[in-house]
C-alpha atoms as a PDB file:
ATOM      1  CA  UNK A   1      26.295  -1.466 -11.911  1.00  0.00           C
ATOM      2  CA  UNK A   2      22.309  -1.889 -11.020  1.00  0.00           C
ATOM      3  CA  UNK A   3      20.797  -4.273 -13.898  1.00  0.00           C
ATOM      4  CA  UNK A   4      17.034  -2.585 -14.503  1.00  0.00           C
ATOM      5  CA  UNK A   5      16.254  -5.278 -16.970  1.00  0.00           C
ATOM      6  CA  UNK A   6      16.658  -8.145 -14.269  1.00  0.00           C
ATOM      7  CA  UNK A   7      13.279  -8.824 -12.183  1.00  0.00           C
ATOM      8  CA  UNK A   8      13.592  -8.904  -7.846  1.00  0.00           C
ATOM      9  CA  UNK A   9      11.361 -10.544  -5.493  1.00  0.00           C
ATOM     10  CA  UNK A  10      12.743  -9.077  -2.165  1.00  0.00           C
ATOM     11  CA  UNK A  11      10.328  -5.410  -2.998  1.00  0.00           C
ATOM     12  CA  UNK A  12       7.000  -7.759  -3.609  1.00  0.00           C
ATOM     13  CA  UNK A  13       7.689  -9.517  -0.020  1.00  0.00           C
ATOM     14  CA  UNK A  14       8.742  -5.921   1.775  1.00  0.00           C
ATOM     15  CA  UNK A  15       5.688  -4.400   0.246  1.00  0.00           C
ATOM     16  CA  UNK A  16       3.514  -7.579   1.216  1.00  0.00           C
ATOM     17  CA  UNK A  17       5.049  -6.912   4.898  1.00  0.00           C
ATOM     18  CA  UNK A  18       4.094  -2.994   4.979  1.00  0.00           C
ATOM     19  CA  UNK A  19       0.581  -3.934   3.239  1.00  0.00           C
ATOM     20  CA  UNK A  20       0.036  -6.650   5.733  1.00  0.00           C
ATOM     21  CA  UNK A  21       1.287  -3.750   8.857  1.00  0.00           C
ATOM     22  CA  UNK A  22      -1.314  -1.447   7.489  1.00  0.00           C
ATOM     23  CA  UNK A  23      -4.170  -4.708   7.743  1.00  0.00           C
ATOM     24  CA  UNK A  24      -3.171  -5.084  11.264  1.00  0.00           C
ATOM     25  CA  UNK A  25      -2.974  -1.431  12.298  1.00  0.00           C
ATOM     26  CA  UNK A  26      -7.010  -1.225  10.150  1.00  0.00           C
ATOM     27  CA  UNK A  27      -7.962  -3.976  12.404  1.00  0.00           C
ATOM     28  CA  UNK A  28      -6.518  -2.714  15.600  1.00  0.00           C
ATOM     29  CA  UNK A  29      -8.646   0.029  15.243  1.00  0.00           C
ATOM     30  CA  UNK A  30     -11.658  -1.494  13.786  1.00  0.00           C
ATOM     31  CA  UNK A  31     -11.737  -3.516  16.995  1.00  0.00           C
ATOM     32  CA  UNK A  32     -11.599   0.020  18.989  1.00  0.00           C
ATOM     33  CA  UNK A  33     -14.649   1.531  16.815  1.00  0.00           C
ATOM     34  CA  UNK A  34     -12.067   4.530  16.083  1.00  0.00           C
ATOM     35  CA  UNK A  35     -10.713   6.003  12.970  1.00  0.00           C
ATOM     36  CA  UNK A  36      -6.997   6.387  11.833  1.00  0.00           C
ATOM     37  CA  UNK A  37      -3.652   4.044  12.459  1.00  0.00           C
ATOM     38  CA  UNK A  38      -1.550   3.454  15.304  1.00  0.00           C
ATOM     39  CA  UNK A  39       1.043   5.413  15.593  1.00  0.00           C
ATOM     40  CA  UNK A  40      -0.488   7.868  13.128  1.00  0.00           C
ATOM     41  CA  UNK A  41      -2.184  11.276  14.011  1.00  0.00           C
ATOM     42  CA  UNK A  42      -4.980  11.482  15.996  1.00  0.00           C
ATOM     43  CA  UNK A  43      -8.539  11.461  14.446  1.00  0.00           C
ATOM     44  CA  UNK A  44     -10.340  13.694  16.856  1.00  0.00           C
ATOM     45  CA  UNK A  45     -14.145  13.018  17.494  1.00  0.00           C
ATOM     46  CA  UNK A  46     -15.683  15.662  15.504  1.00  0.00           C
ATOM     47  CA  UNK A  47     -13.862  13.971  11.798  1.00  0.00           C
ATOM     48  CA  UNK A  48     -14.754  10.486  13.260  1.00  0.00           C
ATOM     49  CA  UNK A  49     -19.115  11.424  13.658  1.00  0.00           C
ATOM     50  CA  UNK A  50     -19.087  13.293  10.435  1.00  0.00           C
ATOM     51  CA  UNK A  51     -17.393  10.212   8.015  1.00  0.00           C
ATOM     52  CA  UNK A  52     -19.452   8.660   5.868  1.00  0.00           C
ATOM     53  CA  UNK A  53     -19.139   4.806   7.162  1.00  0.00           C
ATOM     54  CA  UNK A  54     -19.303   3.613  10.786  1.00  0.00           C
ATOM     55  CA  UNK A  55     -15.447   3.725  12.333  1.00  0.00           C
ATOM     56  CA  UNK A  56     -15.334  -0.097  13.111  1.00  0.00           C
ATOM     57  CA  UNK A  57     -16.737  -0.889   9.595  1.00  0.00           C
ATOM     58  CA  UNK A  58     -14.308   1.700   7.792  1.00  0.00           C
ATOM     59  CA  UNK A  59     -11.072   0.511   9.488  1.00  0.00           C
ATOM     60  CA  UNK A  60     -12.621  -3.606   8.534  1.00  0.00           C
ATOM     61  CA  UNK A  61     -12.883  -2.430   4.604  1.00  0.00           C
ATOM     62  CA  UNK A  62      -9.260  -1.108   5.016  1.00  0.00           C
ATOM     63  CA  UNK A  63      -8.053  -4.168   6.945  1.00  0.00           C
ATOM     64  CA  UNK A  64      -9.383  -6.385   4.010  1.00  0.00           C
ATOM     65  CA  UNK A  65      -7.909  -3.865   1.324  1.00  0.00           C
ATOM     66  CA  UNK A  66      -4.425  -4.328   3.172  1.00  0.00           C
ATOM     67  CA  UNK A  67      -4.463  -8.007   3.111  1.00  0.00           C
ATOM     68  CA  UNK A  68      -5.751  -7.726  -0.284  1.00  0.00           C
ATOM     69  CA  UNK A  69      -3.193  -5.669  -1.636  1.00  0.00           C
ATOM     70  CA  UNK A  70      -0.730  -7.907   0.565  1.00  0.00           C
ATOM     71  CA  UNK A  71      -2.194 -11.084  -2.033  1.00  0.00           C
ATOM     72  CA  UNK A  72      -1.483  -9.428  -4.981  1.00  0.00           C
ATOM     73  CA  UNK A  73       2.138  -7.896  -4.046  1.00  0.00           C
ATOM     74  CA  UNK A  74       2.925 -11.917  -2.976  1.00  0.00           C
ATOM     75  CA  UNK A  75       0.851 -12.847  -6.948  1.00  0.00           C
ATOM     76  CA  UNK A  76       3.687 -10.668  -8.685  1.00  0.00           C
ATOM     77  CA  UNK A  77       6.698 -13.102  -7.889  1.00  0.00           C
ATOM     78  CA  UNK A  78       4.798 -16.320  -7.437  1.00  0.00           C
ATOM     79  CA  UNK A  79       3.771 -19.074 -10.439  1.00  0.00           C
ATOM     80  CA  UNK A  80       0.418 -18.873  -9.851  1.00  0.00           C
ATOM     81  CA  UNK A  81      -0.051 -15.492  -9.695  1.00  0.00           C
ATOM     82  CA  UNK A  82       1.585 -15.051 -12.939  1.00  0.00           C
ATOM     83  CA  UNK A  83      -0.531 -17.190 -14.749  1.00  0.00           C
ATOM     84  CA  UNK A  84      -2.841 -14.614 -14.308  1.00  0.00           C
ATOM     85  CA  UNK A  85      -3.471 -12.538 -17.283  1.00  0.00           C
ATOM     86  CA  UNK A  86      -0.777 -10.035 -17.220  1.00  0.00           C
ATOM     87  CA  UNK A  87      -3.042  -6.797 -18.706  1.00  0.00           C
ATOM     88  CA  UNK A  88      -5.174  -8.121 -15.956  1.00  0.00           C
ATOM     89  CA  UNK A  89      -2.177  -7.369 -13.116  1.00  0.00           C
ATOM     90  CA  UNK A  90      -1.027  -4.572 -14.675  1.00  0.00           C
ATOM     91  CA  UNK A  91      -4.577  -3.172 -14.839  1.00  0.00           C
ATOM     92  CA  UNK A  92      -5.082  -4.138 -10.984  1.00  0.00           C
ATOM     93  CA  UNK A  93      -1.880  -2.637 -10.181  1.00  0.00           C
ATOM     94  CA  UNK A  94      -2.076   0.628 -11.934  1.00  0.00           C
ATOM     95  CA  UNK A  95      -5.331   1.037  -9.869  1.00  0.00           C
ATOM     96  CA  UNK A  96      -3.501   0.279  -6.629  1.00  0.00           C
ATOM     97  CA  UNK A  97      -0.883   2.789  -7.791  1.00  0.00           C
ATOM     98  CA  UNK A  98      -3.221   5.378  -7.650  1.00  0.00           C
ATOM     99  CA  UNK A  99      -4.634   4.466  -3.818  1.00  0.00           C
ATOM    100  CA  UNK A 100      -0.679   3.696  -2.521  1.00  0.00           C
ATOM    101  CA  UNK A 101       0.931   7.082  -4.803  1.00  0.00           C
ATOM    102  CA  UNK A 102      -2.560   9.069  -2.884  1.00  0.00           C
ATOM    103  CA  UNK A 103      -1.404   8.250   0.859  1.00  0.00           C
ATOM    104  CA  UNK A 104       2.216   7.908   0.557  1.00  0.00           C
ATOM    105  CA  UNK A 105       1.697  11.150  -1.388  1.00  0.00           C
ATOM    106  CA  UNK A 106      -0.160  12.531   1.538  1.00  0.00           C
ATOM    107  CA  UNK A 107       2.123  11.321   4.228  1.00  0.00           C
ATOM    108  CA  UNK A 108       4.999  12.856   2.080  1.00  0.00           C
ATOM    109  CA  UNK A 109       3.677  16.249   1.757  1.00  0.00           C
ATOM    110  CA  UNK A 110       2.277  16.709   5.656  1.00  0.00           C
ATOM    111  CA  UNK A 111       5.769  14.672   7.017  1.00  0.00           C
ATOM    112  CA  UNK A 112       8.045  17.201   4.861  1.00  0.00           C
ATOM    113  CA  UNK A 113       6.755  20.325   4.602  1.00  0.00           C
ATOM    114  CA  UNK A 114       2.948  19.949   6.560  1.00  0.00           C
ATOM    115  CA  UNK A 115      -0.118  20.397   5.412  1.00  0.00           C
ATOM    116  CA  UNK A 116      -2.198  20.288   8.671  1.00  0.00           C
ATOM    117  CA  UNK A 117      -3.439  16.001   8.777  1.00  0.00           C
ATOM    118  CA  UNK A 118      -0.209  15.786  11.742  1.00  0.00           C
ATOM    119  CA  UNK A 119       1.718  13.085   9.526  1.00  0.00           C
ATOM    120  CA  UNK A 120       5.472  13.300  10.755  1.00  0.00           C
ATOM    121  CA  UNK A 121       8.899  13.024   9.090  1.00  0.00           C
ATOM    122  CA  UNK A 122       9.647   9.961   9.293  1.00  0.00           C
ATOM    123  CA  UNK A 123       5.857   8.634   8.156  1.00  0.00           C
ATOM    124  CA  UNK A 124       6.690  11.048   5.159  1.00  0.00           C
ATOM    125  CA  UNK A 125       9.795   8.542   4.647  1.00  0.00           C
ATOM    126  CA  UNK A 126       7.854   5.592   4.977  1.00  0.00           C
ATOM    127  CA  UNK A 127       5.422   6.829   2.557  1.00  0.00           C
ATOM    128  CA  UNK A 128       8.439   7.175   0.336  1.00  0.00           C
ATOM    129  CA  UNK A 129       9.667   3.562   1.148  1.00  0.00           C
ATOM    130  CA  UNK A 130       6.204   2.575   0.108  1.00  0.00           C
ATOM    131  CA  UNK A 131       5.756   4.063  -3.004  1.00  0.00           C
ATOM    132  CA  UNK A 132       9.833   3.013  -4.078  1.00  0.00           C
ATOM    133  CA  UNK A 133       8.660  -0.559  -3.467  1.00  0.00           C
ATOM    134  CA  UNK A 134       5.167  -0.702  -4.863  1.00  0.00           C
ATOM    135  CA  UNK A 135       7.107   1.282  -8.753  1.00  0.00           C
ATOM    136  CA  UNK A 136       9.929  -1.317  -8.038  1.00  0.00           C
ATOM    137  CA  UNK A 137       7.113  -4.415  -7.798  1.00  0.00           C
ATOM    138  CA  UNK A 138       5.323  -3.065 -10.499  1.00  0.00           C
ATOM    139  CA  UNK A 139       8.567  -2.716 -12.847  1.00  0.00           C
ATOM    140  CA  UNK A 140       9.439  -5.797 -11.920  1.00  0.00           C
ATOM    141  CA  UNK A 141       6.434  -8.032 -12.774  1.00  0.00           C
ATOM    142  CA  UNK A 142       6.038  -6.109 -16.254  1.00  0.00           C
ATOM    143  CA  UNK A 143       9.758  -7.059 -17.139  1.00  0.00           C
ATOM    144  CA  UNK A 144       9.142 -10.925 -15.967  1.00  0.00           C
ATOM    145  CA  UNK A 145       5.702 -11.399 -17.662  1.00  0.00           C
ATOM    146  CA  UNK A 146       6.887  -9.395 -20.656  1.00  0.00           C
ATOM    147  CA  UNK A 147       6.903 -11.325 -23.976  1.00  0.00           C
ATOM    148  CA  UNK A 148       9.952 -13.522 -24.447  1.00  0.00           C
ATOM    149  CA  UNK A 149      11.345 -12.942 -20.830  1.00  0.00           C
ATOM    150  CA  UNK A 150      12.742 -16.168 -19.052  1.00  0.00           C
END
């Protein structure tokens, strides 16, 4: 039987590991001046001029955000980062639920059933993956840092 109560490490580091993917796939293309991810669908020319921010400065801001939410995936099973105020994590993290639950959302919907951005099956699966770990990291820092846990 699966014990829900009993906090894991092994989604923080998996998540850290897909965030950390995502800063080098940012930064691939960042170095390329071109929007979108390796191994991703194409972002043709047209999408690229019209976007608000510069390609190579677009793909740096997501680089940092990976590595970033990399840091704070690591803070939820480390002693330092939980002496961090926990409304403060939990805060933090519900914010980064709504960016990772967004594009694994998106690569979901256009891997399964297609809604035009060229995402595929199996980046619909890893969106899944994703968003399993990131619920699993969350659950599991709330029932560590809860009141009275060990």
């Amino acid at each position: 039987m699966v014990d829900f109560d009993r906090p894991r490490r092994w989604p923080a580091y998996a998540l850290a590991v897909l965030f950390l993917g995502y800063a080098v796939g940012k930064a691939a293309f960042a170095l390329q001046d071109r929007l979108g991810l390796p191994g991703g669908p194409p972002v043709s020319a047209a999408e690229s001029e019209s976007y608000f921010l510069d390609a190579a400065a677009a793909q740096w801001l997501a680089a940092a955000s990976g590595v970033f939410a990399a840091c704070v995936a690591i803070a939820t099973v480390t002693a330092l980062g939980r002496r961090l105020p926990r409304r403060l994590m939990l805060l933090v993290l519900a914010v980064m639920l709504l960016a990772v639950g967004y594009g694994a959302g998106v690569m979901m919907v256009d891997g399964f059933v297609g809604i035009g951005v060229g995402w595929r099956w199996y980046h619909g699966v890893l969106g899944a993956v994703a968003l399993l770990l990131f619920l699993e990291t969350t659950r599991s820092y709330a029932t560590a840092t809860r009141r009275g846990a060990g």
